[in-house]
C-alpha atoms as a PDB file:
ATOM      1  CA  UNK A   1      -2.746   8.692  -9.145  1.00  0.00           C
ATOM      2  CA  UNK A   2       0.628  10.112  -9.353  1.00  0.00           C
ATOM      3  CA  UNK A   3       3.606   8.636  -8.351  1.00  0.00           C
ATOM      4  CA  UNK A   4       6.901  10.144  -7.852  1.00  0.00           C
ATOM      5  CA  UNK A   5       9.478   7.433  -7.939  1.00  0.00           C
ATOM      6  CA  UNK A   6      12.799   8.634  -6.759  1.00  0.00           C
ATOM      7  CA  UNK A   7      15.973   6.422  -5.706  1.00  0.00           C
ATOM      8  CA  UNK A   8      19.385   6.596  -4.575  1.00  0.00           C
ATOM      9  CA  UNK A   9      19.221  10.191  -2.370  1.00  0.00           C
ATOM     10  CA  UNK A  10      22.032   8.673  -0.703  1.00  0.00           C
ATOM     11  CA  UNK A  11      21.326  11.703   2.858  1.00  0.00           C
ATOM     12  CA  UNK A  12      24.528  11.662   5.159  1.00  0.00           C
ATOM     13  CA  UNK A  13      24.596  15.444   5.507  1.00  0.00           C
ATOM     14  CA  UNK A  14      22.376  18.722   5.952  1.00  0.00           C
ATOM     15  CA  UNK A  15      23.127  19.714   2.132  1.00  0.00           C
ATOM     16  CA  UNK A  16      22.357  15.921   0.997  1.00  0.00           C
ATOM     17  CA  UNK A  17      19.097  16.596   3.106  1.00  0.00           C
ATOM     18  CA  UNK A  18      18.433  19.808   1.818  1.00  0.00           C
ATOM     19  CA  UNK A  19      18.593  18.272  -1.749  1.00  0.00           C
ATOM     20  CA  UNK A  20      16.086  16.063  -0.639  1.00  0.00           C
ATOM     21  CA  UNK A  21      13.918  18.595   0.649  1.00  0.00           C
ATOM     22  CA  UNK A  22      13.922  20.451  -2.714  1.00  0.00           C
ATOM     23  CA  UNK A  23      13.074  17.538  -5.212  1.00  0.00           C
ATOM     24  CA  UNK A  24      10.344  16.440  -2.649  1.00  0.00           C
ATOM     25  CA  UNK A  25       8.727  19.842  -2.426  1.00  0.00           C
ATOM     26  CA  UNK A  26       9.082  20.058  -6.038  1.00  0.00           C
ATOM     27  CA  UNK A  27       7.270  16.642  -6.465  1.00  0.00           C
ATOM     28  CA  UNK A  28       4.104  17.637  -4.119  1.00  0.00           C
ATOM     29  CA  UNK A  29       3.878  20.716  -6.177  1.00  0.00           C
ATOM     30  CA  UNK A  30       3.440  18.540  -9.315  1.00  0.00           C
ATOM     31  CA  UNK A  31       1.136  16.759  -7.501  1.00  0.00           C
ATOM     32  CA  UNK A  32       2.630  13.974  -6.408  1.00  0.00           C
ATOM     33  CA  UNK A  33      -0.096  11.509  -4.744  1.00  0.00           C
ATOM     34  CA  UNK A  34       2.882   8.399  -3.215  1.00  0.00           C
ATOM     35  CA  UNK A  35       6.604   8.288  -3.009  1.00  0.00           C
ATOM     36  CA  UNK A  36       8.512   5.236  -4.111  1.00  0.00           C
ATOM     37  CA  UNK A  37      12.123   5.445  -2.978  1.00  0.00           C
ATOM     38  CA  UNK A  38      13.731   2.021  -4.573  1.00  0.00           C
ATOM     39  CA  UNK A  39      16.564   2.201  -2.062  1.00  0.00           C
ATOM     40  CA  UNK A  40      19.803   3.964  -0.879  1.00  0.00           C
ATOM     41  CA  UNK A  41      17.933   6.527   1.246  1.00  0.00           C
ATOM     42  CA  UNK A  42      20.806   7.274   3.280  1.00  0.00           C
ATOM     43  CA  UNK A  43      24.408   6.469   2.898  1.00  0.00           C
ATOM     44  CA  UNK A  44      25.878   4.149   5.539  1.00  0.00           C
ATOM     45  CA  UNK A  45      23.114   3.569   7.636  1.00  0.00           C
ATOM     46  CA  UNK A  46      24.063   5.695  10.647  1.00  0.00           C
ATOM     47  CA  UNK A  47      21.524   7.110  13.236  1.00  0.00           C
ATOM     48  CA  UNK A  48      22.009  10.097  12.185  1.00  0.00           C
ATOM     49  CA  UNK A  49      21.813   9.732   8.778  1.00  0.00           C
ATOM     50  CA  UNK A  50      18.672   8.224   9.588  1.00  0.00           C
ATOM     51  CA  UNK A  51      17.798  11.124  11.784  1.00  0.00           C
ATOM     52  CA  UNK A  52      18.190  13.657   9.095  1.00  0.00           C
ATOM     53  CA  UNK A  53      16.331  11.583   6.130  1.00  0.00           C
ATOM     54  CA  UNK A  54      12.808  11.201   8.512  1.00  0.00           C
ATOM     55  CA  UNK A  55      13.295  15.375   9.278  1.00  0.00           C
ATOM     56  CA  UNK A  56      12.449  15.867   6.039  1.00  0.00           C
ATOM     57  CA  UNK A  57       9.824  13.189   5.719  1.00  0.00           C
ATOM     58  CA  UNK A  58       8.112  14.519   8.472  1.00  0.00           C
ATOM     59  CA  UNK A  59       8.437  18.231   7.106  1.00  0.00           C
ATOM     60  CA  UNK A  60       6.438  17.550   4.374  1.00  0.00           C
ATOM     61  CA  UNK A  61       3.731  15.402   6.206  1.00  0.00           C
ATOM     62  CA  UNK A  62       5.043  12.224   4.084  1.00  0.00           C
ATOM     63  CA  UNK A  63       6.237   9.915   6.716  1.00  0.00           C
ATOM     64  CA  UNK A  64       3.187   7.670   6.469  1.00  0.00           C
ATOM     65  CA  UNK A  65       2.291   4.739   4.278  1.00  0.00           C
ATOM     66  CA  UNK A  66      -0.459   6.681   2.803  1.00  0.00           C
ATOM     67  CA  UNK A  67       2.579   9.049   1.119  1.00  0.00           C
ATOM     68  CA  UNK A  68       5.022   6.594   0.981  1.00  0.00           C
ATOM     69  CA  UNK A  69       6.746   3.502  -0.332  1.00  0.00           C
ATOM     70  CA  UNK A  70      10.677   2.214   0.670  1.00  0.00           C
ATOM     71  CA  UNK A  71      12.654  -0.634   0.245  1.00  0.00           C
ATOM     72  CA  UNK A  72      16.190  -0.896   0.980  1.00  0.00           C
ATOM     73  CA  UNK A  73      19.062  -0.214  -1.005  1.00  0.00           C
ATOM     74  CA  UNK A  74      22.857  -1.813  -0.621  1.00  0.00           C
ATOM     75  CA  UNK A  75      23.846   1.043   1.602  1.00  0.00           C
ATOM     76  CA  UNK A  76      20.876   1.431   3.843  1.00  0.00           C
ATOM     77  CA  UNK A  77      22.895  -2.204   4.680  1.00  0.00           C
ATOM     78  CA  UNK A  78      26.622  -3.138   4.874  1.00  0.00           C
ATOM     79  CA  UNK A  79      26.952  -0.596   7.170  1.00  0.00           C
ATOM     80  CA  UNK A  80      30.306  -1.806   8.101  1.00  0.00           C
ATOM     81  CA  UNK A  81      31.475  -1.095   4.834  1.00  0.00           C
ATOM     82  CA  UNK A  82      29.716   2.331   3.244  1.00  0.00           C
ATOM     83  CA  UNK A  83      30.821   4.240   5.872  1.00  0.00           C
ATOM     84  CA  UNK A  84      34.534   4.749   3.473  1.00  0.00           C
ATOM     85  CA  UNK A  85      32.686   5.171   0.306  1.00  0.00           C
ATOM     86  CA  UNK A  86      29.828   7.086  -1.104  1.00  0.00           C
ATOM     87  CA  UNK A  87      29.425   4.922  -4.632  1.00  0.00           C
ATOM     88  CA  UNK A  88      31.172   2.585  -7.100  1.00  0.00           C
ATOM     89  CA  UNK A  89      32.069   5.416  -8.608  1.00  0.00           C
ATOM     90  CA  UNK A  90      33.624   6.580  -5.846  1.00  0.00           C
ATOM     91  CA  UNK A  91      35.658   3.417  -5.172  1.00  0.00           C
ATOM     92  CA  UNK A  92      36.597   3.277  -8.292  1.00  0.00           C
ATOM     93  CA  UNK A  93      38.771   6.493  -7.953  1.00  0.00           C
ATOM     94  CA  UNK A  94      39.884   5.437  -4.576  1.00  0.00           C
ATOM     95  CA  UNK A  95      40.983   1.636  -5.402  1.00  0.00           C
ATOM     96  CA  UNK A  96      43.293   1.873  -3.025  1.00  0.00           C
ATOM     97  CA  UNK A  97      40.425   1.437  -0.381  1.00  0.00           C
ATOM     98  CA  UNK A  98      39.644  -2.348  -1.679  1.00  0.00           C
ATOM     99  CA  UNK A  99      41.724  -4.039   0.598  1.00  0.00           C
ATOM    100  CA  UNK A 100      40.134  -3.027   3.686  1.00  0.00           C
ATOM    101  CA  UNK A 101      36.769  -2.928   1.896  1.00  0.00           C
ATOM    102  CA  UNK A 102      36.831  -6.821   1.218  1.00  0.00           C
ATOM    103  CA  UNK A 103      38.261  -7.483   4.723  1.00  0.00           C
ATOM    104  CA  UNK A 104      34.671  -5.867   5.997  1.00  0.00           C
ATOM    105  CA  UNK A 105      32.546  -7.575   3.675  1.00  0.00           C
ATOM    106  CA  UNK A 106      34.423 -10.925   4.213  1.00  0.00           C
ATOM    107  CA  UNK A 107      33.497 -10.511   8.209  1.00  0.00           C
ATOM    108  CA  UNK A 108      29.545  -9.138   7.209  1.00  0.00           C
ATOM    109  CA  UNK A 109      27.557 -11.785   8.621  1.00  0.00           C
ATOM    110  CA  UNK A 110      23.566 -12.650   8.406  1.00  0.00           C
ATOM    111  CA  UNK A 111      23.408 -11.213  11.807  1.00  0.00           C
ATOM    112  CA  UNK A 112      24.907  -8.222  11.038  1.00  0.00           C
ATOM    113  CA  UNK A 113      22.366  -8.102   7.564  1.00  0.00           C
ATOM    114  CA  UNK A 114      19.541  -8.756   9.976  1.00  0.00           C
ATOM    115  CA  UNK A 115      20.228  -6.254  12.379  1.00  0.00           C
ATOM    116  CA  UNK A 116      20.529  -3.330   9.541  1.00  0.00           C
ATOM    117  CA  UNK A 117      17.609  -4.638   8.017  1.00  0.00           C
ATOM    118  CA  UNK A 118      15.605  -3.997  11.367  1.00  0.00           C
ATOM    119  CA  UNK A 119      17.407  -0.784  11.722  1.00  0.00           C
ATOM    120  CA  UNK A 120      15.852   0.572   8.461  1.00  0.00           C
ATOM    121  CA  UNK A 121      12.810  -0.867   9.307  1.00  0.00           C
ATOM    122  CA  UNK A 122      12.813   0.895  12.431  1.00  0.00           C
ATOM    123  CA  UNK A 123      13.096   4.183  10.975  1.00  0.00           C
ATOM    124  CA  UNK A 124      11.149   3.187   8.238  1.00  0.00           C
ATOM    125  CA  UNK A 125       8.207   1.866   9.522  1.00  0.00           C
ATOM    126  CA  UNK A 126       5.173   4.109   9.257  1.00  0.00           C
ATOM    127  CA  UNK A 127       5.857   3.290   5.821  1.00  0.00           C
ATOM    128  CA  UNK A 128       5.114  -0.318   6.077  1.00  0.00           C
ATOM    129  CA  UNK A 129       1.430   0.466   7.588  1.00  0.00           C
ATOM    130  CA  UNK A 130      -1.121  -1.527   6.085  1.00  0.00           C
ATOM    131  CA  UNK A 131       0.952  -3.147   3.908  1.00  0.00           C
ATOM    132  CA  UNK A 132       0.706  -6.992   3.612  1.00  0.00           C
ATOM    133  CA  UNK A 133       3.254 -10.118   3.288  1.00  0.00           C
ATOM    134  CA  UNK A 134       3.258 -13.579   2.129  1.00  0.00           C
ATOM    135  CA  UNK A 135       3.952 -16.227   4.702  1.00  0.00           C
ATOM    136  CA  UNK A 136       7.895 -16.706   3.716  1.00  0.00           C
ATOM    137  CA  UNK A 137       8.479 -12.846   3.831  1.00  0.00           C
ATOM    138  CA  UNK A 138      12.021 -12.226   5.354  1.00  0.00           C
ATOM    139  CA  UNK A 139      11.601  -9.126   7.715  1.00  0.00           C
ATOM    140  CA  UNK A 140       8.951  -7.977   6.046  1.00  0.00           C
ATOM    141  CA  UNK A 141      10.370  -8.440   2.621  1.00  0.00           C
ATOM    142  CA  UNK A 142       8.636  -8.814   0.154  1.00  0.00           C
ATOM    143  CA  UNK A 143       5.634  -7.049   1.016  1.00  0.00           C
ATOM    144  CA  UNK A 144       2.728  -5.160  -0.746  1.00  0.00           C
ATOM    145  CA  UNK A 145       0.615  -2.046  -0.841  1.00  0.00           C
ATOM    146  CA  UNK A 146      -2.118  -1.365  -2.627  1.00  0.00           C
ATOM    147  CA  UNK A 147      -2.106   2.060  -3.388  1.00  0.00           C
ATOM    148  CA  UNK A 148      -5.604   2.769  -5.214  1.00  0.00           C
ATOM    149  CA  UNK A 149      -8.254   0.735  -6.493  1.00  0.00           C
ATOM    150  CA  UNK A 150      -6.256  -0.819  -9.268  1.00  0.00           C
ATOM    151  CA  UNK A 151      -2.561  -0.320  -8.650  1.00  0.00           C
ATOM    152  CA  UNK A 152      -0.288  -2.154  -6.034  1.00  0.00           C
ATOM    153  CA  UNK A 153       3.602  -1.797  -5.379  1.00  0.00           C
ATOM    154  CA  UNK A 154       5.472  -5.219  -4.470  1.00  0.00           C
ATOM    155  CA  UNK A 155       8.584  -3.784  -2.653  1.00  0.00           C
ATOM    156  CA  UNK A 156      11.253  -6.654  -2.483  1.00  0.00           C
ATOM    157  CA  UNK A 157      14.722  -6.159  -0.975  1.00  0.00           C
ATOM    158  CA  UNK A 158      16.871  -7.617  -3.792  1.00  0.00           C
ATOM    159  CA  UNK A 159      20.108  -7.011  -1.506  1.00  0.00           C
ATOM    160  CA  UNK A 160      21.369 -10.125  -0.088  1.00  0.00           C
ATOM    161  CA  UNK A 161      24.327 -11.318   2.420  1.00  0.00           C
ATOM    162  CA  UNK A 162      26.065 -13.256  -0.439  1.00  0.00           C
ATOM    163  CA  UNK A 163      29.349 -14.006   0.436  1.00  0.00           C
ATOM    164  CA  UNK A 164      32.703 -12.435  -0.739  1.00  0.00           C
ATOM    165  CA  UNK A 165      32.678 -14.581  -4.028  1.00  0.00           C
ATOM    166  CA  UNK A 166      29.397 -13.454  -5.264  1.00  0.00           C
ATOM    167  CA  UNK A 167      29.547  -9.810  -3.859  1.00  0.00           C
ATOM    168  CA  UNK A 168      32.564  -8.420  -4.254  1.00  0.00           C
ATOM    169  CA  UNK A 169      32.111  -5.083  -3.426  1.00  0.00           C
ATOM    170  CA  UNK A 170      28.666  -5.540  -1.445  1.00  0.00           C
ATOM    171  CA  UNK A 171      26.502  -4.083  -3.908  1.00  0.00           C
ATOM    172  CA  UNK A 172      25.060  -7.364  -6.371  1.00  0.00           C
ATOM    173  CA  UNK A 173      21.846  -8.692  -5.179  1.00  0.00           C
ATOM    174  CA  UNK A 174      19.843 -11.784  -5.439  1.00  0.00           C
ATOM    175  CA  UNK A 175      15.894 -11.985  -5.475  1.00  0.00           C
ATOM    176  CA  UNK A 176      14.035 -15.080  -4.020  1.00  0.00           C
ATOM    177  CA  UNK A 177      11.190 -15.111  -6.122  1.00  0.00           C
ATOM    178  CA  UNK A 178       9.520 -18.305  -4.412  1.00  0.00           C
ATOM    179  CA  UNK A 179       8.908 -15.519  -2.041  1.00  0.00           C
ATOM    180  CA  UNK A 180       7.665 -12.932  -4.391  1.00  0.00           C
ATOM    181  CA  UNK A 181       5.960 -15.769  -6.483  1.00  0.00           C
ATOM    182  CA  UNK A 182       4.116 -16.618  -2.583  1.00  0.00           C
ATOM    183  CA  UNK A 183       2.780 -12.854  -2.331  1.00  0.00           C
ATOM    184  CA  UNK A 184       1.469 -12.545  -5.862  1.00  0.00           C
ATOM    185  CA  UNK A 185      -0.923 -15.231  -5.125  1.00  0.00           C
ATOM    186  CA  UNK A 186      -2.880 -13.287  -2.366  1.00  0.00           C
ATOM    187  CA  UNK A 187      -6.137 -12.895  -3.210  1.00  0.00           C
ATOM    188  CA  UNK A 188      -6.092  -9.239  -2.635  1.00  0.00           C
ATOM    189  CA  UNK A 189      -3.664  -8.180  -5.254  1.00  0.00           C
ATOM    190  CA  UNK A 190      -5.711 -10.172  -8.290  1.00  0.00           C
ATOM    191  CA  UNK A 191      -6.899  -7.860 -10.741  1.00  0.00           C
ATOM    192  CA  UNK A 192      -4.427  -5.377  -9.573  1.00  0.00           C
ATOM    193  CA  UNK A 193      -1.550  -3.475 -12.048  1.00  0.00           C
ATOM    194  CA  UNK A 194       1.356  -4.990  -9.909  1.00  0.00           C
ATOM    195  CA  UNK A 195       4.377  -2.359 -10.159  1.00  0.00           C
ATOM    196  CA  UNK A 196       7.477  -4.040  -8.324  1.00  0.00           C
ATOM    197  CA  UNK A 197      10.397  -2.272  -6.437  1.00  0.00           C
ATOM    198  CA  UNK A 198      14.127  -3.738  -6.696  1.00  0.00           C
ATOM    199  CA  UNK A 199      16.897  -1.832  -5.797  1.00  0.00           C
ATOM    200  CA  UNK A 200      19.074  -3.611  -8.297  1.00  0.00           C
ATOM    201  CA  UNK A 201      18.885  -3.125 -12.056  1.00  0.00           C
ATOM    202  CA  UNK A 202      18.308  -4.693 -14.692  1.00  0.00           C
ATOM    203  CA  UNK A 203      20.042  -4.297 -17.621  1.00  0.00           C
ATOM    204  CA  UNK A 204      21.476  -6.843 -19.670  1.00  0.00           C
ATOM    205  CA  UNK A 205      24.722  -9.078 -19.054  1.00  0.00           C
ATOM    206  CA  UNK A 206      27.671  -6.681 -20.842  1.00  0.00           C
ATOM    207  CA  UNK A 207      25.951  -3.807 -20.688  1.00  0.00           C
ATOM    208  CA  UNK A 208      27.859  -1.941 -17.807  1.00  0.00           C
ATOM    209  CA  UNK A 209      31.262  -3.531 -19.196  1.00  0.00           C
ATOM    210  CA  UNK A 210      30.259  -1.775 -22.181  1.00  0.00           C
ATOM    211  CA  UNK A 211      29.723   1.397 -20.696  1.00  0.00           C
ATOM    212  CA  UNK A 212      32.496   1.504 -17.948  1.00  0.00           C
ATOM    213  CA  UNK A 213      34.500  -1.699 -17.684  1.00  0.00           C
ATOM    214  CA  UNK A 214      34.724  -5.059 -16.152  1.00  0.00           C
ATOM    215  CA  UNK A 215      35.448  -4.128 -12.542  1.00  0.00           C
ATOM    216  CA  UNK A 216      32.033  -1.891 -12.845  1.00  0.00           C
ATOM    217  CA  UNK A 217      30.397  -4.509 -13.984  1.00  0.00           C
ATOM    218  CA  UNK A 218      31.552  -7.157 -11.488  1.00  0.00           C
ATOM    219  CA  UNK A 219      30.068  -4.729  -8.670  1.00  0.00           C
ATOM    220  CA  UNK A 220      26.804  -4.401 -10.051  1.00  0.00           C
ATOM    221  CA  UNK A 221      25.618  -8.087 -10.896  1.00  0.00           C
ATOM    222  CA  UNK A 222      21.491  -9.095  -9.938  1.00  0.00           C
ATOM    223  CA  UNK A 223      22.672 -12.606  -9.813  1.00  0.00           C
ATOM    224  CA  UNK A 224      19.185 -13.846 -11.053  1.00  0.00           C
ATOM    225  CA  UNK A 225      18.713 -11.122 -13.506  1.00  0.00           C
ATOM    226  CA  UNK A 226      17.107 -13.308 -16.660  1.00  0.00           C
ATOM    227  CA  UNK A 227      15.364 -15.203 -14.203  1.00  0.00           C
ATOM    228  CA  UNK A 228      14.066 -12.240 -12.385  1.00  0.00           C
ATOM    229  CA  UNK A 229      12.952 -10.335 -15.868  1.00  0.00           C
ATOM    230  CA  UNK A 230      11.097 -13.557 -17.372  1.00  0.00           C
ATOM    231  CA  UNK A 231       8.978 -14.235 -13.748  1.00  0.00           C
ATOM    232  CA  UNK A 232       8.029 -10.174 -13.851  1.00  0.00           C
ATOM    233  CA  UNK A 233       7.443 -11.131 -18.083  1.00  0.00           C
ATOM    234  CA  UNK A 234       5.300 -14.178 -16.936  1.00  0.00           C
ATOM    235  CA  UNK A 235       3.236 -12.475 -13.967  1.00  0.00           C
ATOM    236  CA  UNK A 236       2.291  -9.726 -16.939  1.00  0.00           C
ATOM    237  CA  UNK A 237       4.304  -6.894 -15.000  1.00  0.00           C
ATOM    238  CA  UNK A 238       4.598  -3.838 -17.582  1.00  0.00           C
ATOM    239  CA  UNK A 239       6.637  -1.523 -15.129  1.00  0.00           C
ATOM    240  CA  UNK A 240       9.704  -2.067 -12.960  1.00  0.00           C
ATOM    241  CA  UNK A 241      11.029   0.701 -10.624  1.00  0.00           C
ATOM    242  CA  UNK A 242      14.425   0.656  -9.188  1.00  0.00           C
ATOM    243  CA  UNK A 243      17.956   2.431  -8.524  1.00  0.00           C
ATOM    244  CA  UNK A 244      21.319   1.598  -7.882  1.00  0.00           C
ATOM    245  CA  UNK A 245      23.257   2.345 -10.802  1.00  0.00           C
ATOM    246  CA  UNK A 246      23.477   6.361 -10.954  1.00  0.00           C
ATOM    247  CA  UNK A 247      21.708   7.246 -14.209  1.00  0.00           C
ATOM    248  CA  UNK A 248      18.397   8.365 -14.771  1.00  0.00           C
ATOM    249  CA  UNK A 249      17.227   6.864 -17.361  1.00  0.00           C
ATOM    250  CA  UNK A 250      14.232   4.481 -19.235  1.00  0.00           C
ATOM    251  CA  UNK A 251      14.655   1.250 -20.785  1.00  0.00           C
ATOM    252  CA  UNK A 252      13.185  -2.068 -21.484  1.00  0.00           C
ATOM    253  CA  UNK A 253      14.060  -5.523 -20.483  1.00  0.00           C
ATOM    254  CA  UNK A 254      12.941  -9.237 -21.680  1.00  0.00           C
ATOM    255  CA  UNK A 255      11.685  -9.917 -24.779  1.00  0.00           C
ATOM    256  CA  UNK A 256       8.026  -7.927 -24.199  1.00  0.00           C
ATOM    257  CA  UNK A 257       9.669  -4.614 -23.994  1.00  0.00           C
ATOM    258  CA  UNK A 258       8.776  -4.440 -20.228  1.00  0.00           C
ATOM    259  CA  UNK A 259       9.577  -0.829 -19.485  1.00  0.00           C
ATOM    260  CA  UNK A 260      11.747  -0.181 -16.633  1.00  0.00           C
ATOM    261  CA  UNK A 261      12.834   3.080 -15.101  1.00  0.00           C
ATOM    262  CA  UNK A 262      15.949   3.622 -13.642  1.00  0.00           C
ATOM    263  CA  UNK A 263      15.944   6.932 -10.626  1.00  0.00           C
ATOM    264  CA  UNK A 264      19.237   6.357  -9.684  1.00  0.00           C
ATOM    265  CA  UNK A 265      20.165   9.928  -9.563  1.00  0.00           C
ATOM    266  CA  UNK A 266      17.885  10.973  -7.225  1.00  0.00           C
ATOM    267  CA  UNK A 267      20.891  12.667  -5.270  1.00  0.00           C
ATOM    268  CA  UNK A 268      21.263  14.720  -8.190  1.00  0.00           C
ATOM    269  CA  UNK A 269      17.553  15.559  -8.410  1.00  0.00           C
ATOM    270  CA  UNK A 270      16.747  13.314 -10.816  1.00  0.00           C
ATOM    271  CA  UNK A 271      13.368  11.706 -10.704  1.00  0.00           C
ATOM    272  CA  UNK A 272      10.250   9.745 -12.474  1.00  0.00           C
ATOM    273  CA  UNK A 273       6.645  10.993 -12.099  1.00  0.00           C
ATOM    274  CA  UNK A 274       4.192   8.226 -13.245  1.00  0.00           C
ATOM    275  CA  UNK A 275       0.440   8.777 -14.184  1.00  0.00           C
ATOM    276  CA  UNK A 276      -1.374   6.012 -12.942  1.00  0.00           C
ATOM    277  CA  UNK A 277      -5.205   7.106 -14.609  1.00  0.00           C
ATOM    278  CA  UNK A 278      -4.757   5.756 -17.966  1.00  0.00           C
ATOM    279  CA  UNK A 279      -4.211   2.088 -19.125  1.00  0.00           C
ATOM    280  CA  UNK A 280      -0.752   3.284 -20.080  1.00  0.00           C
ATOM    281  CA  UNK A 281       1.323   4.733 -17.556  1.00  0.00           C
ATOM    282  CA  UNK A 282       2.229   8.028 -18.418  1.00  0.00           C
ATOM    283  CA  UNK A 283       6.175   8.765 -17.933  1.00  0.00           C
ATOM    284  CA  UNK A 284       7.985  12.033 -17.171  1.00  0.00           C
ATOM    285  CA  UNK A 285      11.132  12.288 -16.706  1.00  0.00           C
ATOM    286  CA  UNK A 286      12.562  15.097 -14.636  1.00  0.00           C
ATOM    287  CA  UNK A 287      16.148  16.743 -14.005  1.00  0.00           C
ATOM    288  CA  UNK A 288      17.194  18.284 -11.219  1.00  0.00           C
END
């Protein structure tokens, strides 16, 4: 099997759409069997935004769970917020936009996380069919899919309604892996190669400080990050998908060399195809 996994498309307009278009139709003519998008389909969560993104699912026959995988990224959510800025990058040349920034994250409630939740899920949902969850999911989250006989994606939503302290810029995250840990244990997923989807990345503590500074790094925290990386470690997870942080890159985490792949450019282009058929996944990485 062949699995495209793409994140971060980030569709608020026809030409973000078109984009789209292009890398998908490129993907189905490499063959492309799924579609794992790890998040920030759309930009701030609008109808039509949403609108425009299943268009182009539907144009290529791919809005179905047999085609395709999503989970939700930071600004499928916070509506309230995203609709003034298109990254961290972007904020970062517009600092003068903070102010009223943390005044709409410091009135984001759970009720307004739970209603954009359902909203994606809404447009969402034929991919969710036949997919399964663990009896403490949260709106579905996490849930899994097997996709063949031997591989099966856990897609988590590692975005969470964390308070002004702890999400400064509403894009860190938090995963509840008593939940995950719950859905692992199904019966139906033993003997499988479990491949999970996160939105959030991760790299190690420093490393975005490193490359940027500490503001950057301060809006892109997975609060749980060692914790998260040892339980994948532990559960013998050799592959981790996700997005966020717009690079495109490959990299390993914890101390087994998990390999994780980072599609956050997938607005760009910029995408992973992964060969499922031998006992090493087979990796190619390709610019738009």
């Amino acid at each position: 099997m062949k699995i495209a996994h793409i994140s971060d498309i980030h569709v608020y307009n026809k030409k973000t759409a078109a984009a789209f278009a292009g890398l998908v139709s490129r993907a189905l003519s490499l063959g492309t069997d799924h579609f794992v998008i790890s998040g920030d389909l759309v930009n701030s969560g609008t109808d039509d935004e949403y609108r425009l993104l299943v268009s182009v699912l539907k144009d290529f026959d791919i809005y179905n769970s047999r085609m395709l995988s999503v989970i939700p990224g930071n600004h499928d959510l916070f509506t309230t917020v995203f609709g003034k800025v298109l990254s961290t990058d972007d904020l970062m040349k517009n600092k003068s936009l903070i102010p009223s920034l943390l005044s709409d994250i410091l009135r984001y409630s759970l009720n307004d996380y739970i209603r954009d939740l359902e909203k994606f899920n809404d447009y969402l949902h034929p991919a969710f069919e036949g997919s399964f969850c663990a009896g403490e999911s949260f709106y579905g989250y996490p849930h899994a899919k097997i996709l063949s006989g031997k591989v099966a994606v856990i897609c988590i939503d590692s975005n969470m309604p964390l308070g002004i302290r702890n999400n400064l810029f509403a894009s860190n995250g938090h995963i509840n892996l008593h939940r995950v840990e719950n859905l692992l244990s199904d019966p139906r997923l033993a003997g499988k190669t479990i491949i999970p989807v996160i939105h959030h990345c991760l790299y190690p503590m420093g490393e975005f400080k490193r490359r940027h500074d500490l503001i950057f790094e301060k809006s892109m925290i997975l609060h749980n990050r060692d914790q998260v990386t040892g339980f994948f470690e532990n559960h013998g997870i050799r592959l981790v998908l996700h997005g966020h942080y717009h690079v495109h890159e490959r990299y390993t985490a914890g101390s087994e060399g998990m390999v994780v792949l980072n599609s956050g450019r997938g607005y760009a282009g910029d995408w992973h195809l992964i060969d499922t058929g031998s006992d090493d996944f087979e990796i190619t990485s390709l610019r738009g």
